[in-house]
N, C-alpha and C. Protein backbone atom coordinates (compact mmCIF):
# COMPACT_ATOMS: atom_id res chain seq x y z
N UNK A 1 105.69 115.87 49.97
CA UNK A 1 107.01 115.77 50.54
C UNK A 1 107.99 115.34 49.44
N UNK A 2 109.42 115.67 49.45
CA UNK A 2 110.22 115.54 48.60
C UNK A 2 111.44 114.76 48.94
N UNK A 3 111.65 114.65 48.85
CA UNK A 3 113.14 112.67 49.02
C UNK A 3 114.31 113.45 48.09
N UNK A 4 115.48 114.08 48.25
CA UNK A 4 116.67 114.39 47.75
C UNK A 4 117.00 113.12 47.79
N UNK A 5 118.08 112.48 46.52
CA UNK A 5 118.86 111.50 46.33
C UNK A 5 120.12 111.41 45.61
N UNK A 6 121.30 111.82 46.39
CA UNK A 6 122.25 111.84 45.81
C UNK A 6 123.08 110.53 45.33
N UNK A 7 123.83 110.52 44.15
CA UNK A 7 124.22 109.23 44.01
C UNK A 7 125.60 109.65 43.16
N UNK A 8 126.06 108.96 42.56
CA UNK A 8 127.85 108.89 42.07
C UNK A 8 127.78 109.84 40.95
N UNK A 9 126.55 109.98 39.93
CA UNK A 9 126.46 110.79 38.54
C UNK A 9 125.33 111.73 38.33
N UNK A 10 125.02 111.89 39.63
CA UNK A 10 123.85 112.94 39.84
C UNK A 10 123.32 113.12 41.38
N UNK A 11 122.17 113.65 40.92
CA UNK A 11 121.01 113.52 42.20
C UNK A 11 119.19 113.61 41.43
N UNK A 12 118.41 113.17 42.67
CA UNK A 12 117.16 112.88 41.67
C UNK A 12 116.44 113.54 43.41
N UNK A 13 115.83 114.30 42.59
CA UNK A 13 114.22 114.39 43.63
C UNK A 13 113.17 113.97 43.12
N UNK A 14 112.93 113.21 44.52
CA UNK A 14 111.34 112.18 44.50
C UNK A 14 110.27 113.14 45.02
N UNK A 15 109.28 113.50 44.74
CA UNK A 15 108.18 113.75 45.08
C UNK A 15 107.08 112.59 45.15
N UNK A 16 106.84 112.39 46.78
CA UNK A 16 106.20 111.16 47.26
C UNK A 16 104.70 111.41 47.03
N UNK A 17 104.49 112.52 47.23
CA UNK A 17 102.82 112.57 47.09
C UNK A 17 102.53 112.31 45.21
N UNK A 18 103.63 112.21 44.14
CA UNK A 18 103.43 111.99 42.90
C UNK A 18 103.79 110.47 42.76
N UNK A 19 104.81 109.94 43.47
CA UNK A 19 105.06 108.41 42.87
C UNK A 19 104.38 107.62 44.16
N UNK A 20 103.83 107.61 45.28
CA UNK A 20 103.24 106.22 45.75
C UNK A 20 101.85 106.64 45.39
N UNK A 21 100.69 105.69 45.56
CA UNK A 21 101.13 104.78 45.65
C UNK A 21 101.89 103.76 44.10
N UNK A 22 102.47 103.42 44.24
CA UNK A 22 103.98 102.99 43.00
C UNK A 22 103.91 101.23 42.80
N UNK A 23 103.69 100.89 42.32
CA UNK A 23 104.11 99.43 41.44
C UNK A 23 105.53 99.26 42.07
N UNK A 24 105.40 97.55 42.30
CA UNK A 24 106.42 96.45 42.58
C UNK A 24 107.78 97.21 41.85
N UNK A 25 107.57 97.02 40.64
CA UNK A 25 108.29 97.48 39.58
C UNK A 25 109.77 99.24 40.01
N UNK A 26 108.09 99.85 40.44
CA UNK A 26 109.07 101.01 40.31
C UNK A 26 109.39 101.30 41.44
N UNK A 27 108.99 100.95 42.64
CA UNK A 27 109.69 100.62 44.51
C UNK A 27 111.04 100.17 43.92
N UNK A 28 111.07 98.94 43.28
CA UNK A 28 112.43 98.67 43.18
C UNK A 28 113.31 98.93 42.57
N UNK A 29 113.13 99.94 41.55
CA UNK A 29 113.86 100.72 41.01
C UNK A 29 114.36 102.45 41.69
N UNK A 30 113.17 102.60 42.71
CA UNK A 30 113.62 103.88 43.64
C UNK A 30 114.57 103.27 44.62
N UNK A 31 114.64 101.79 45.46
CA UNK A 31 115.36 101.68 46.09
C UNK A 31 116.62 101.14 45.23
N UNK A 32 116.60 100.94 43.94
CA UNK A 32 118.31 100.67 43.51
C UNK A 32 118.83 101.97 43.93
N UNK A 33 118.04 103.37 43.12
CA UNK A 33 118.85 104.36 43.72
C UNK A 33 119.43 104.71 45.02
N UNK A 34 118.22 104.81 45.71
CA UNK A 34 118.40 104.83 47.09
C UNK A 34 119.95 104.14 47.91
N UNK A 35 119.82 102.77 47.08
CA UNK A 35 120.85 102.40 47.24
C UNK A 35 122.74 103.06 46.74
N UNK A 36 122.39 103.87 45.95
CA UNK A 36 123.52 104.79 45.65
C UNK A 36 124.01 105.78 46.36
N UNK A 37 122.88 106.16 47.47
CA UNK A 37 123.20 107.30 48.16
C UNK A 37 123.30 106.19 49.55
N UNK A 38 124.48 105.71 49.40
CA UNK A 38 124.75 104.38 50.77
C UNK A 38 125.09 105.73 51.74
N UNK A 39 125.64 106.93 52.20
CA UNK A 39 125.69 107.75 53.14
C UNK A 39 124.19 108.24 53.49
N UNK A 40 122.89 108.26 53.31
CA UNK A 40 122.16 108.98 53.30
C UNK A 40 120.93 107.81 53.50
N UNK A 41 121.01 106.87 53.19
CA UNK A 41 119.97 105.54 52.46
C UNK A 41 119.38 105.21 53.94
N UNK A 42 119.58 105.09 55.06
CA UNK A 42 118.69 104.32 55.84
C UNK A 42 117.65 105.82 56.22
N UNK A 43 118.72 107.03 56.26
CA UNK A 43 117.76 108.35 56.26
C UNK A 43 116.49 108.53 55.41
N UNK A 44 116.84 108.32 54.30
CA UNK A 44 115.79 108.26 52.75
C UNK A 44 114.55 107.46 53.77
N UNK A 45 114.86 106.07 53.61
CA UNK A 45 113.85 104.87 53.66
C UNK A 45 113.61 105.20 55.12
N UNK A 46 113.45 105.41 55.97
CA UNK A 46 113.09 105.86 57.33
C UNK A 46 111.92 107.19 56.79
N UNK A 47 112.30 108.25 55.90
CA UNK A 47 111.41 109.26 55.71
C UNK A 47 110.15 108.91 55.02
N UNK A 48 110.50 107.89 53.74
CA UNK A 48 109.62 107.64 53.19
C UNK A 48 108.70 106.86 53.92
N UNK A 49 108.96 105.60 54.47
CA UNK A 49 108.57 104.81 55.31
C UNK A 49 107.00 105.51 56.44
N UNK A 50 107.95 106.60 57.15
CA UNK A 50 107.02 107.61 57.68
C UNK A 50 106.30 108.18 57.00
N UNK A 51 106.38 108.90 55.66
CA UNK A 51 105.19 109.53 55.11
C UNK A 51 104.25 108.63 54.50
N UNK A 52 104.68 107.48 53.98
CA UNK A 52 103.68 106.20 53.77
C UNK A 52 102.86 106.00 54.96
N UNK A 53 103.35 105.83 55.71
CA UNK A 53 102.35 105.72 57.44
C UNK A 53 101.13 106.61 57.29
N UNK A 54 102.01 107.75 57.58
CA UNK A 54 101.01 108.93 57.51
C UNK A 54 100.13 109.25 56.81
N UNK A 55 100.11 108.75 55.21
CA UNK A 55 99.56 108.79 53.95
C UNK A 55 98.52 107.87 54.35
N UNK A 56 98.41 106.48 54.77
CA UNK A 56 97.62 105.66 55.04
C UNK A 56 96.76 106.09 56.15
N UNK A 57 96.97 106.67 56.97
CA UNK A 57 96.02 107.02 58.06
C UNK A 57 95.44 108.22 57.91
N UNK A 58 95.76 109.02 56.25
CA UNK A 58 95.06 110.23 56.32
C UNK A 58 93.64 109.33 55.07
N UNK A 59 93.78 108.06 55.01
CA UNK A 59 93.01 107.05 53.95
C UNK A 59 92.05 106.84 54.79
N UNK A 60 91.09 107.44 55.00
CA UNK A 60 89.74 107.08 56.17
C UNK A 60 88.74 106.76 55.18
N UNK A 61 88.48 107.36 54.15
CA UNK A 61 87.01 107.33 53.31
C UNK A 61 87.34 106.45 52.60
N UNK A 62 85.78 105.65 52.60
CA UNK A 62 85.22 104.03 51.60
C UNK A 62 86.09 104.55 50.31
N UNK A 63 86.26 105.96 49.89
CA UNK A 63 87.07 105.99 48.37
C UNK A 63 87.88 106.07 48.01
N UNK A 64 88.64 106.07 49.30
CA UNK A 64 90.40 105.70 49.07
C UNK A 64 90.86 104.89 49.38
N UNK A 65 89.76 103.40 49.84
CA UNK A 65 90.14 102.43 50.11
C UNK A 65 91.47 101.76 49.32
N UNK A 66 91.29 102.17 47.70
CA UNK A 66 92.07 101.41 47.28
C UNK A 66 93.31 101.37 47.30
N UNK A 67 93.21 103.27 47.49
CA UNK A 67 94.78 103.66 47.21
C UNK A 67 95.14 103.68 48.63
N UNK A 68 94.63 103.07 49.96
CA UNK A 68 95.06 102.97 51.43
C UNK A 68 95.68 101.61 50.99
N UNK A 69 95.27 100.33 50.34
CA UNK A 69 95.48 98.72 50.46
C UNK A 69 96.80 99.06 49.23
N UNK A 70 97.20 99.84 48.45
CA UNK A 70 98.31 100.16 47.75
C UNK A 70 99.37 100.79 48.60
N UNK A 71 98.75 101.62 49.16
CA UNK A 71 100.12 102.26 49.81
C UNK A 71 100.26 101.36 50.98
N UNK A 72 99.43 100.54 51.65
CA UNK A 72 99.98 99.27 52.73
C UNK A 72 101.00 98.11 52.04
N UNK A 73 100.54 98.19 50.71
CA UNK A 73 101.27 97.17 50.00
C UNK A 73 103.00 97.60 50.01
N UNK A 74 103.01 99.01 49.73
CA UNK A 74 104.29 99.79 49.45
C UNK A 74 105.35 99.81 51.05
N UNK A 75 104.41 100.01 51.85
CA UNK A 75 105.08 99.78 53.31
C UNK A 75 105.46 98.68 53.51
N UNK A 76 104.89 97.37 53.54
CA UNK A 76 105.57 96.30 53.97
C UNK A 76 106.92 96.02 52.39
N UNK A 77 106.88 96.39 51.54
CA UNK A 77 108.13 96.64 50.31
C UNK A 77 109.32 97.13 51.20
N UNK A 78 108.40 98.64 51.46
CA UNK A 78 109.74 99.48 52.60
C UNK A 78 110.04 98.95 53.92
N UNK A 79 109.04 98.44 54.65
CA UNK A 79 109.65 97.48 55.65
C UNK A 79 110.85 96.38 55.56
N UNK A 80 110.39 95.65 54.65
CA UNK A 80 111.41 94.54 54.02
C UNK A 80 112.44 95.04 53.30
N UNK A 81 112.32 96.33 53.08
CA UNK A 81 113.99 96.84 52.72
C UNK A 81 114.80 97.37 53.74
N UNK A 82 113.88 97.65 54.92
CA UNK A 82 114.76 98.48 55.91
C UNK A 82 115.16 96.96 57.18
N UNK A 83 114.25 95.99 56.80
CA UNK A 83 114.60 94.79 57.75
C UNK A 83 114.45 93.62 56.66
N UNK A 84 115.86 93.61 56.30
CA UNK A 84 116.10 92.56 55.30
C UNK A 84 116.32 91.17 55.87
């Protein structure tokens, strides 16, 4: 899935199935942007939010345990940005 992000001196597409699961680090550098596209931003983080969900519950096998407890990590990030 792909995340359009428009902002004041561009636009950036995210491809989610390439950046989560994503470091502290770089969550908070997708939501500065995010934050640029203030017309569009609770849309963004609502989509992503959902495909993180979805991403985690397609995490059934002992071998993606890890990358299921990463991308849970990334949801409660996106939770706490969408309920500050």
């Amino acid at each position: 899935m792909r995340v359009d992000i428009k902002y004041p001196n561009g636009r950036m597409q995210v491809n989610l199935e390439e950046f989560f699961p994503a470091s502290q680090k770089n969550c908070k550098r997708l939501f500065a942007i995010v934050d640029m596209d203030w017309q569009h931003k609770d849309e963004i983080i609502q989509s992503i939010a959902l495909w993180v969900t979805e991403e985690i519950s397609r995490c059934e096998s002992p071998c993606h345990a890890s990358r299921k407890e990463k991308l849970q990590r990334n949801l409660v990030a996106i939770t706490k940005k969408v309920l500050p």
